[in-house]
Protein backbone atom coordinates (compact mmCIF):
# COMPACT_ATOMS: atom_id res chain seq x y z
CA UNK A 1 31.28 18.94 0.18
CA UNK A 2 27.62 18.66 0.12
CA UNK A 3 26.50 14.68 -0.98
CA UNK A 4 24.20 15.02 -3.65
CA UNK A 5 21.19 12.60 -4.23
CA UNK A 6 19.32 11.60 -7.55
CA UNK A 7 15.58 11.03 -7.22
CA UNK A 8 13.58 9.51 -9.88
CA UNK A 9 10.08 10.56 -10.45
CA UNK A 10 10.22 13.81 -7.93
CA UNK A 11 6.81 14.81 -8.27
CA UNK A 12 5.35 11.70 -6.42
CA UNK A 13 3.38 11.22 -3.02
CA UNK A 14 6.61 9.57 -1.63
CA UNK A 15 9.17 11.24 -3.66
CA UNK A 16 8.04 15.03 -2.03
CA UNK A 17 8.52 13.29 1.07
CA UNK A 18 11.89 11.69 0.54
CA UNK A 19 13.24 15.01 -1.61
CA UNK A 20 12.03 17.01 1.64
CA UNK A 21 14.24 14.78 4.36
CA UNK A 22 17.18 14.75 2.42
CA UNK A 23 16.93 18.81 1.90
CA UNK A 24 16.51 18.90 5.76
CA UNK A 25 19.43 16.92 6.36
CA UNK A 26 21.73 18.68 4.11
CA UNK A 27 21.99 16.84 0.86
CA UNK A 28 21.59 18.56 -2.72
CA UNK A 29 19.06 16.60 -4.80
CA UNK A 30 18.71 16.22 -8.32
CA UNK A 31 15.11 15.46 -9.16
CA UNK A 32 13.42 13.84 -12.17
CA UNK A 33 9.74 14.84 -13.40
CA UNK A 34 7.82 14.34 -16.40
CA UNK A 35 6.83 17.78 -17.06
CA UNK A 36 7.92 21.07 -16.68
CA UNK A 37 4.39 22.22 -14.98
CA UNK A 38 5.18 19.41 -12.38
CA UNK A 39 8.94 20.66 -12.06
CA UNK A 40 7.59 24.45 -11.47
CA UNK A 41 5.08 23.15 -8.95
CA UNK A 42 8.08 21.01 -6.87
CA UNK A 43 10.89 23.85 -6.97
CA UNK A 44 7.90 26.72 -5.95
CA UNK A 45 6.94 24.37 -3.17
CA UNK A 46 10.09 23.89 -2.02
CA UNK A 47 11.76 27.33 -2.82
CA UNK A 48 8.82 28.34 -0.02
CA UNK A 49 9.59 26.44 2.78
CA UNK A 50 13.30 26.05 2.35
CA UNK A 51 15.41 29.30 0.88
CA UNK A 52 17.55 28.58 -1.67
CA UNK A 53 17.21 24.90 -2.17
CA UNK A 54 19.79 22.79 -3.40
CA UNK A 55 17.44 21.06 -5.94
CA UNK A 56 17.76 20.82 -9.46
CA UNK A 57 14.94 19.19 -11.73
CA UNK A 58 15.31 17.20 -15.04
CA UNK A 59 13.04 16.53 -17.42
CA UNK A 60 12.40 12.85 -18.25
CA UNK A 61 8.92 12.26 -21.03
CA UNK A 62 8.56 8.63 -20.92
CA UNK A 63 10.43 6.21 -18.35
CA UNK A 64 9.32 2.97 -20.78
CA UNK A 65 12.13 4.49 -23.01
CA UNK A 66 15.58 2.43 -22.00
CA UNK A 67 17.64 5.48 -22.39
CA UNK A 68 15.33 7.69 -20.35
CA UNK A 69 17.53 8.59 -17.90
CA UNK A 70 20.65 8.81 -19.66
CA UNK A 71 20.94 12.39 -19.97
CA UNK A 72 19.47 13.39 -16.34
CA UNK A 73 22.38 10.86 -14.88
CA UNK A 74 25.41 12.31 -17.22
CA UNK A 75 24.32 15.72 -16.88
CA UNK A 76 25.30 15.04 -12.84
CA UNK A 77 28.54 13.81 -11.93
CA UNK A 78 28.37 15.18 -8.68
CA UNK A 79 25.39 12.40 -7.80
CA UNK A 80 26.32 9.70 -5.16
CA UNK A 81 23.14 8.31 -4.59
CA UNK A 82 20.28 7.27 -6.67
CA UNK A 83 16.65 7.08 -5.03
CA UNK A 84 14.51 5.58 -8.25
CA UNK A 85 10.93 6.41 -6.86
CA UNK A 86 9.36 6.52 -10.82
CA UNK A 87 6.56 3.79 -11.67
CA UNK A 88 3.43 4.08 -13.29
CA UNK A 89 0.03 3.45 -11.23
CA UNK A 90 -3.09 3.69 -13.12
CA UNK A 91 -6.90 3.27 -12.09
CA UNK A 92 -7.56 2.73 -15.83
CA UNK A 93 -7.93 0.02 -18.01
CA UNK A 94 -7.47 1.21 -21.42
CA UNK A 95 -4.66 -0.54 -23.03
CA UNK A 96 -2.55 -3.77 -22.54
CA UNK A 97 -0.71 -4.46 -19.35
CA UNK A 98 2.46 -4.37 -20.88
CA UNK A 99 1.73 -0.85 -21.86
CA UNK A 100 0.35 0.17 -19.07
CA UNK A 101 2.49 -0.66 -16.36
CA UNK A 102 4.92 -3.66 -17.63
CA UNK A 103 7.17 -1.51 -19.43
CA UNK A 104 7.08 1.59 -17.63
CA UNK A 105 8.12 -0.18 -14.43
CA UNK A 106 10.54 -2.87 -15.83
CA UNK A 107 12.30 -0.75 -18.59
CA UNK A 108 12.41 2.50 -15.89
CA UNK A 109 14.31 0.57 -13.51
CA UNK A 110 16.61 -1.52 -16.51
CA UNK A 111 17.22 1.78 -17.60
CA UNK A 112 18.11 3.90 -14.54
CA UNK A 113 20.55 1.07 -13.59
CA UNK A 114 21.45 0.78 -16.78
CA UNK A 115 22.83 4.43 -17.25
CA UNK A 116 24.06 4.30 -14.03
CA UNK A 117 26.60 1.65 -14.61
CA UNK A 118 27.22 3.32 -18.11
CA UNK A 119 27.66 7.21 -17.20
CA UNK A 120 28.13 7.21 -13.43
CA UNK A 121 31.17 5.08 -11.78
CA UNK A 122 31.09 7.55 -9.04
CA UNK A 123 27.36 6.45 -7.90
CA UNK A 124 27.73 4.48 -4.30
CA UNK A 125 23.97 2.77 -3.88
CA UNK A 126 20.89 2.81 -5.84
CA UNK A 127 17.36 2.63 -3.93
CA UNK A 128 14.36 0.95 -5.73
CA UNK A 129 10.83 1.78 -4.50
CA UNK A 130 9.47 -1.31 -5.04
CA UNK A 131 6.42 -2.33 -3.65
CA UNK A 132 4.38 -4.80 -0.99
CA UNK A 133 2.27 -6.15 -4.66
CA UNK A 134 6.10 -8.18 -5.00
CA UNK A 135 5.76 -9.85 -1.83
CA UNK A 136 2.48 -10.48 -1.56
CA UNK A 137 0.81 -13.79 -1.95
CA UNK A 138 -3.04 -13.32 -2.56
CA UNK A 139 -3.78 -17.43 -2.04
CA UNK A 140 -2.34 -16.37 1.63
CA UNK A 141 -4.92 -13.83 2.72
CA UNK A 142 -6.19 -14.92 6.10
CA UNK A 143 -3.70 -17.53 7.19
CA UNK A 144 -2.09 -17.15 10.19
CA UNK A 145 0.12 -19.74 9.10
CA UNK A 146 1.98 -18.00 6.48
CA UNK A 147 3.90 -14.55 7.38
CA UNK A 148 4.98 -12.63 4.61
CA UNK A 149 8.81 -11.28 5.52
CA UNK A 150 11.82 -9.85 3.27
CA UNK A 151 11.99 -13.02 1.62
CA UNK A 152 8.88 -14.04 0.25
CA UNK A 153 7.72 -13.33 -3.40
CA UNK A 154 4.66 -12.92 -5.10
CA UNK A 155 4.19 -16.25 -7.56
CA UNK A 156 2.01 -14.35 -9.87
CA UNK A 157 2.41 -14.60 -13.80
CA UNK A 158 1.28 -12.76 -16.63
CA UNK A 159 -1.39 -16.06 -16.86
CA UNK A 160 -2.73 -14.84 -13.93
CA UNK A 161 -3.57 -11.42 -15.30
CA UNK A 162 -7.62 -10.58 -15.70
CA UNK A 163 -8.24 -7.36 -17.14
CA UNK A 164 -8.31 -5.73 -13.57
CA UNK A 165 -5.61 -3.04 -12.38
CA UNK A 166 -4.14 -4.92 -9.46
CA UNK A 167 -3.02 -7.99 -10.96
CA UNK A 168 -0.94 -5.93 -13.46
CA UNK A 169 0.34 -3.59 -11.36
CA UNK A 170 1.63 -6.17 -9.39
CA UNK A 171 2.89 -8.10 -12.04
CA UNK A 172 4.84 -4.98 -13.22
CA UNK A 173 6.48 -4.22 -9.88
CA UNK A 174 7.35 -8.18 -9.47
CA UNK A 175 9.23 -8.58 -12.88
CA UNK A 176 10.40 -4.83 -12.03
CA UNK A 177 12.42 -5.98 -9.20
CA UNK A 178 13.57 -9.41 -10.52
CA UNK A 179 14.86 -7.79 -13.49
CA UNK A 180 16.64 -4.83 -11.30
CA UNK A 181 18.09 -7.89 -8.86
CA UNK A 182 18.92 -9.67 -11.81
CA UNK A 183 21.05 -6.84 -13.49
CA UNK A 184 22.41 -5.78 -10.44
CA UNK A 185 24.11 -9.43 -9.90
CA UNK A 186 25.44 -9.70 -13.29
CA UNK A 187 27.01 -5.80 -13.56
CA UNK A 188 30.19 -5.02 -12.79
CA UNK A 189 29.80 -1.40 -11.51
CA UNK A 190 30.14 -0.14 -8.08
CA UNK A 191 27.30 0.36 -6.99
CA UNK A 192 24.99 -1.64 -4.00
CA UNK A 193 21.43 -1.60 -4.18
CA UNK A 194 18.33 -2.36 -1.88
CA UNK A 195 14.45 -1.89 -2.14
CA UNK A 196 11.77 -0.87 -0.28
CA UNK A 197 8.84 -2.68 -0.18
CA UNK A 198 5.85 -0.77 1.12
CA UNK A 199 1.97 -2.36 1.26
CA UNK A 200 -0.36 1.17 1.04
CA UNK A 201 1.00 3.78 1.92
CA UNK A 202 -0.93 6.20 4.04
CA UNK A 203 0.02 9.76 5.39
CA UNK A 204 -0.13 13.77 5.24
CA UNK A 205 0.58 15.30 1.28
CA UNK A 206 4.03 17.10 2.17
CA UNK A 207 2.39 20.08 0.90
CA UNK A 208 -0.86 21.36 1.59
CA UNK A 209 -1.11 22.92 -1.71
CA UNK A 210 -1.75 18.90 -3.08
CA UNK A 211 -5.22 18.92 -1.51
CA UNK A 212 -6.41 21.17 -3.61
CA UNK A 213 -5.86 18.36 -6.38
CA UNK A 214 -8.98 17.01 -7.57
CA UNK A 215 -8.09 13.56 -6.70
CA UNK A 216 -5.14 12.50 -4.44
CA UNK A 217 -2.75 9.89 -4.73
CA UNK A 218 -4.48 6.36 -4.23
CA UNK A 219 -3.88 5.21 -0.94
CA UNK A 220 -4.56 9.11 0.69
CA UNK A 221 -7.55 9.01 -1.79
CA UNK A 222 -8.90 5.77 0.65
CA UNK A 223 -8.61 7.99 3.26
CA UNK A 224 -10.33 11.40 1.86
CA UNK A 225 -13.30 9.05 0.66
CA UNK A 226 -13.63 7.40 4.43
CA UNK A 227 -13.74 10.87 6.11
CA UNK A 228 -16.53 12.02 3.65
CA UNK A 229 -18.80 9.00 3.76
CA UNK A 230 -22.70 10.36 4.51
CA UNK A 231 -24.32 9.43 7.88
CA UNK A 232 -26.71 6.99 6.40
CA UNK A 233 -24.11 4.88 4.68
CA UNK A 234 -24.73 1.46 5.67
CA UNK A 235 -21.40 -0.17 4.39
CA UNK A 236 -19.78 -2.67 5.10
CA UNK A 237 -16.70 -0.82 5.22
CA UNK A 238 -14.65 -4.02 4.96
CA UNK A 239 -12.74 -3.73 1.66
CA UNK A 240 -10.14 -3.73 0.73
CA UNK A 241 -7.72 -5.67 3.37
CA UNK A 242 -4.48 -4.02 3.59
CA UNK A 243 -1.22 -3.76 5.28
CA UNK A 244 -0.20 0.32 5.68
CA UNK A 245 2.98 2.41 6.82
CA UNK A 246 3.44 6.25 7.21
CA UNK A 247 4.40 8.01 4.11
CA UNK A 248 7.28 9.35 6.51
CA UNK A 249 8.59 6.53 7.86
CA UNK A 250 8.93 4.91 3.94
CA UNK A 251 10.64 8.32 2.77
CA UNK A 252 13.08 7.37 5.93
CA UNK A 253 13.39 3.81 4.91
CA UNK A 254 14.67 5.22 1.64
CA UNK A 255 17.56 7.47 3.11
CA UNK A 256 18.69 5.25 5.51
CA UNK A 257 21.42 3.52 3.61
CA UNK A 258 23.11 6.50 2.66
CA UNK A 259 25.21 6.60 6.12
CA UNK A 260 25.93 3.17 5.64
CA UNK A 261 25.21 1.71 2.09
CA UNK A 262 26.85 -1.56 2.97
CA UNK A 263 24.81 -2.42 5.52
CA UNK A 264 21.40 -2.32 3.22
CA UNK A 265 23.09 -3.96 0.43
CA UNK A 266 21.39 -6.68 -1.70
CA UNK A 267 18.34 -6.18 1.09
CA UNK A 268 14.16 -5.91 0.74
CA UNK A 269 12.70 -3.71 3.31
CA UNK A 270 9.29 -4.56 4.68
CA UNK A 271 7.93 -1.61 6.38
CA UNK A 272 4.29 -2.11 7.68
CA UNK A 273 2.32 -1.37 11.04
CA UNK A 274 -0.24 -3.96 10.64
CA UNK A 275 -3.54 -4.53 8.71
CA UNK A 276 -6.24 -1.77 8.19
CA UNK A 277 -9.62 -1.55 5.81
CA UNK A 278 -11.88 1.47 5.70
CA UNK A 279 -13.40 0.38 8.55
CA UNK A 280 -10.48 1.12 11.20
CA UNK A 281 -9.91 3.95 9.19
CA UNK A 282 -13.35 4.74 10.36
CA UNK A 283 -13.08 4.03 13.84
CA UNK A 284 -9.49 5.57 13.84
CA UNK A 285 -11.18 9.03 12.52
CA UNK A 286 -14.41 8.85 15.29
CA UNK A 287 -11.85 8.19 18.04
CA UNK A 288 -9.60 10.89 17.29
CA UNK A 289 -12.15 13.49 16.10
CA UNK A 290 -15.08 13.26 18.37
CA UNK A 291 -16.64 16.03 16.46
CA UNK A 292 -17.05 14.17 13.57
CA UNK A 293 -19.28 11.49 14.80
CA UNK A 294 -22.33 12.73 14.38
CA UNK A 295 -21.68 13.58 10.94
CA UNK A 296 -20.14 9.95 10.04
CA UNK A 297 -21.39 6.47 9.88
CA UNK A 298 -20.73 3.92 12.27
CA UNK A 299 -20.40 1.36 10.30
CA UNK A 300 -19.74 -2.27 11.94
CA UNK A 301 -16.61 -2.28 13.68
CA UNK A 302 -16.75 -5.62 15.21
CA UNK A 303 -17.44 -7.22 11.92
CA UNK A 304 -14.18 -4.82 9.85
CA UNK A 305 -11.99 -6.37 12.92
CA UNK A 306 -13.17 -9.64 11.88
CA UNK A 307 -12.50 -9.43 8.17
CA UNK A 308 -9.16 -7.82 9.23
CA UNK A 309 -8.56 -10.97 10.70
CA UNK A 310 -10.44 -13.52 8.40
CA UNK A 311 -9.17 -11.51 5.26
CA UNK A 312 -5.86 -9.88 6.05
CA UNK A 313 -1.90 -10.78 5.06
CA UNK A 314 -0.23 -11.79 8.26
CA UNK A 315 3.54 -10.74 8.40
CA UNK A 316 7.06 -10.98 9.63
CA UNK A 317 9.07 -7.79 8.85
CA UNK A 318 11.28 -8.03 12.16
CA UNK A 319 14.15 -7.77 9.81
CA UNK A 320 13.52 -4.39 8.33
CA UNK A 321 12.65 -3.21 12.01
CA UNK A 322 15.91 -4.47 12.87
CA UNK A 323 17.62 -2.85 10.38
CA UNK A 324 16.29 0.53 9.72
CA UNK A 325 16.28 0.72 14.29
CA UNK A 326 13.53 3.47 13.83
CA UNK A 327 9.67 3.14 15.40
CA UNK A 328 7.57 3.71 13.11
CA UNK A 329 4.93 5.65 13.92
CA UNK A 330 1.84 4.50 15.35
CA UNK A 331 -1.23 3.68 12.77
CA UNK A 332 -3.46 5.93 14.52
CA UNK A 333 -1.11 8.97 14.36
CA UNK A 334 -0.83 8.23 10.48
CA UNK A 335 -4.63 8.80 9.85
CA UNK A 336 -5.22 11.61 12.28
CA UNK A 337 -2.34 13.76 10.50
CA UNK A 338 -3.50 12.85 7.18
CA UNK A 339 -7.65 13.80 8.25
CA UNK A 340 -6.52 16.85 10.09
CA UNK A 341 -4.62 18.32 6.73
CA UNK A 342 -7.57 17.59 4.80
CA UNK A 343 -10.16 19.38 7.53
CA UNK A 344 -7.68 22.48 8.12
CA UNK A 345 -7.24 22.74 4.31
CA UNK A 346 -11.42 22.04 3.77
CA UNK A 347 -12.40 24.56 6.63
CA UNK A 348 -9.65 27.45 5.49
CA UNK A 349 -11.42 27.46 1.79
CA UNK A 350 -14.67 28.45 3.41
C-alpha cells in the first residue's frame, strides 16, 4: 500500500521540491494551496513530468484561521505523514506584525497540529519547516566564539520589533516553533515531530516554468539580481551576511524521517554549508561561467571574504550532519545550477 504524505502550502519554493522527491520515491501526496490557479499550475507541472501522479490538492484560503486545515486533514485518512511547509514571508510593510506574519505562522502550525491530533490518530510524524531566523542570534554576528547548533534559540521579543520585515518574520517563526514544541509536549496523540531549520535557502526552481515569474522566491531572487548586476557597478557587494543550503538537500532533510520517524523525534535540524553574501555569489558565478566576466562586475572579493568573516554567524550543525548521513552538496554547485536555469531559460526566450 502506497504511504501517503500531507504537505502544507504545496505551491512553495521548497514545497515543489519536497512534493517532487516524495513522488519519485513512491509516496502519494496530498497537497495544500491557497488558490485554485496555484493548484492548476502544481498538478499541470507535475502531471508533465510524472504520468499520472498520485497528488491530490486542497484548497486552504487563510492559514491564520485555527481550523484551516481541518477539512484538508479529515478529508484524508489515508495520510501518514504531515510535511507543514505553509508560512507567510512578505517584503512589505503594510500592516501590524501580528497580521502579517505572527498569526499566519503561529496559528498555521497550532492549527495543523491541532487537527491532526483531533481528526487523524492514524498520522505517524509531523515535519515543521521552521526556519534559521529561530536560531539565530543577531548580537552574535562575527564571533567566532559563539556557534549556533540545534540547540540555540533566537532571544528576540516582540520589544525588539522595528517596523522592518526581518525582525518580524523572525519573531513569527520563533513563537511559531515554541508554540508547535509546546503543544506537541502537552498532546496526547501519536504522533512525533521534528523541524527543519534552514538559514537562506538557495537553489534551481523545480520547474523552469517559475522563471518566467516576475519575481522569484527571496533567497533565488538574491541570486537572479547578482547575475544581472551592470559592469560598472561599484558595490560593495557585502550585504547581507548569510548562512545557505541547497533547496534539495532541505526538501531531503524533510523526508528523511519518514523511514525512521523515531529517530528524528523531538529534533531541530540545522542544515547549512557555510556563510555567503552577494559577493561569493559573485565570484562563485565568474568562476564557473567564464563567459560572463566581461559582462559582470568584479566587485571586491577580498574585502566580501572579510565581511564574511567580520560579519557572518559561525556554526555547529554536526548534529544534523550526523543525523540526516547525507553530503550536502557543495555551495558552488548550488549557485551554478540555479544561474544556469536562469541563462538556459533567458537565452531560449530570445
Amino acid at each position: 500500500m502506497t504511504t501517503a504524505v500531507l504537505v502544507t502550502g504545496a505551491s512553495g519554493f521548497i514545497a515543489l521540491h519536497i512534493v517532487d522527491q516524495l513522488l519519485s520515491q513512491g509516496y502519494s501526496v496530498v497537497g495544500t494551496v491557497r488558490t485554485k490557479e496555484k493548484g492548476d499550475y502544481v498538478y499541470s507541472q507535475f502531471s508533465a513530468k510524472y504520468k499520472n501522479p498520485k497528488l491530490t490538492l486542497e484548497y486552504v484560503k487563510d492559514i491564520a484561521e485555527l481550523d484551516a486545515f481541518d477539512n484538508a486533514v479529515k478529508n484524508h485518512p489515508e495520510v501518514e505523514f504531515v510535511l507543514h511547509t505553509a508560512s507567510p514571508v512578505h517584503s512589505t510593510t503594510d500592516g501590524t506584525p501580528e497580521e502579517l506574519f505572527i498569526n499566519p505562522a503561529v496559528n498555521g502550525t497550532v492549527g495543523i497540529l491541532k487537527a491532526v491530533e483531533k481528526y487523524a490518530p492514524q498520522v505517524k510524524h509531523v515535519v515543521m519547516t521552521s526556519s534559521f531566523a529561530t536560531v539565530r542570534n543577531a548580537d552574535k554576528a562575527g564571533d567566532k566564539s559563539f556557534k549556533h547548533t540545534e540547540e540555540t534559540w533566537n532571544p528576540i521579543t516582540r520589544a525588539d520589533l522595528n517596523g522592518d520585515v526581518m525582525p518580524s518574520y523572525s519573531l513569527s517563526k520563533t513563537l511559531a516553533e515554541k508554540a508547535a514544541r509546546e503543544l506537541v509536549a502537552s498532546t496526547s496523540a501519536n504522533f512525533t515531530f521534528h523541524t527543519v531549520n534552514p538559514p537562506f535557502v538557495y537553489g534551481p526552481q523545480l520547474f523552469e516554468a517559475s522563471i518566467a515569474n516576475p519575481e522569484l522566491n527571496f533567497s533565488a531572487e538574491k541570486v537572479k539580481s547578482v547575475l544581472h548586476l551592470p559592469a560598472d557597478s561599484k558595490g560593495p557587494f557585502d550585504n547581507p551576511q548569510v548562512l545557505t543550503i541547497d533547496v534539495r538537500d532541505v526538501a531531503r532533510a524533510h523526508i528523511a524521517a519518514l523511514s525512521d520517524p523515531a529517530k528524528f523525534a523531538n529534533k531541530r535540524l540545522l542544515p547549512t554549508v557555510g556563510r555567503s553574501n552577494p559577493q561569493r555569489v559573485l565570484d562563485t558565478i565568474r568562476l564557473k561561467f567564464p563567459e560572463l566576466r566581461e559582462k559582470l562586475p568584479v566587485g571586491d572579493p577580498a574585502r566580501g571574504e572579510k565581511e564574511r568573516e567580520a560579519k557572518g554567524f559561525y556554526y555547529d550543525n554536526s548534529k544534523t550532519r550526523e543525523l540526516l548521513g547525507f553530503e550536502f552538496i557543495p555551495y558552488e554547485t548550488t549557485i551554478y545550477d540555479s544561474v544556469k536555469q536562469i541563462l538556459d531559460y533567458e537565452e531560449a526566450q530570445v
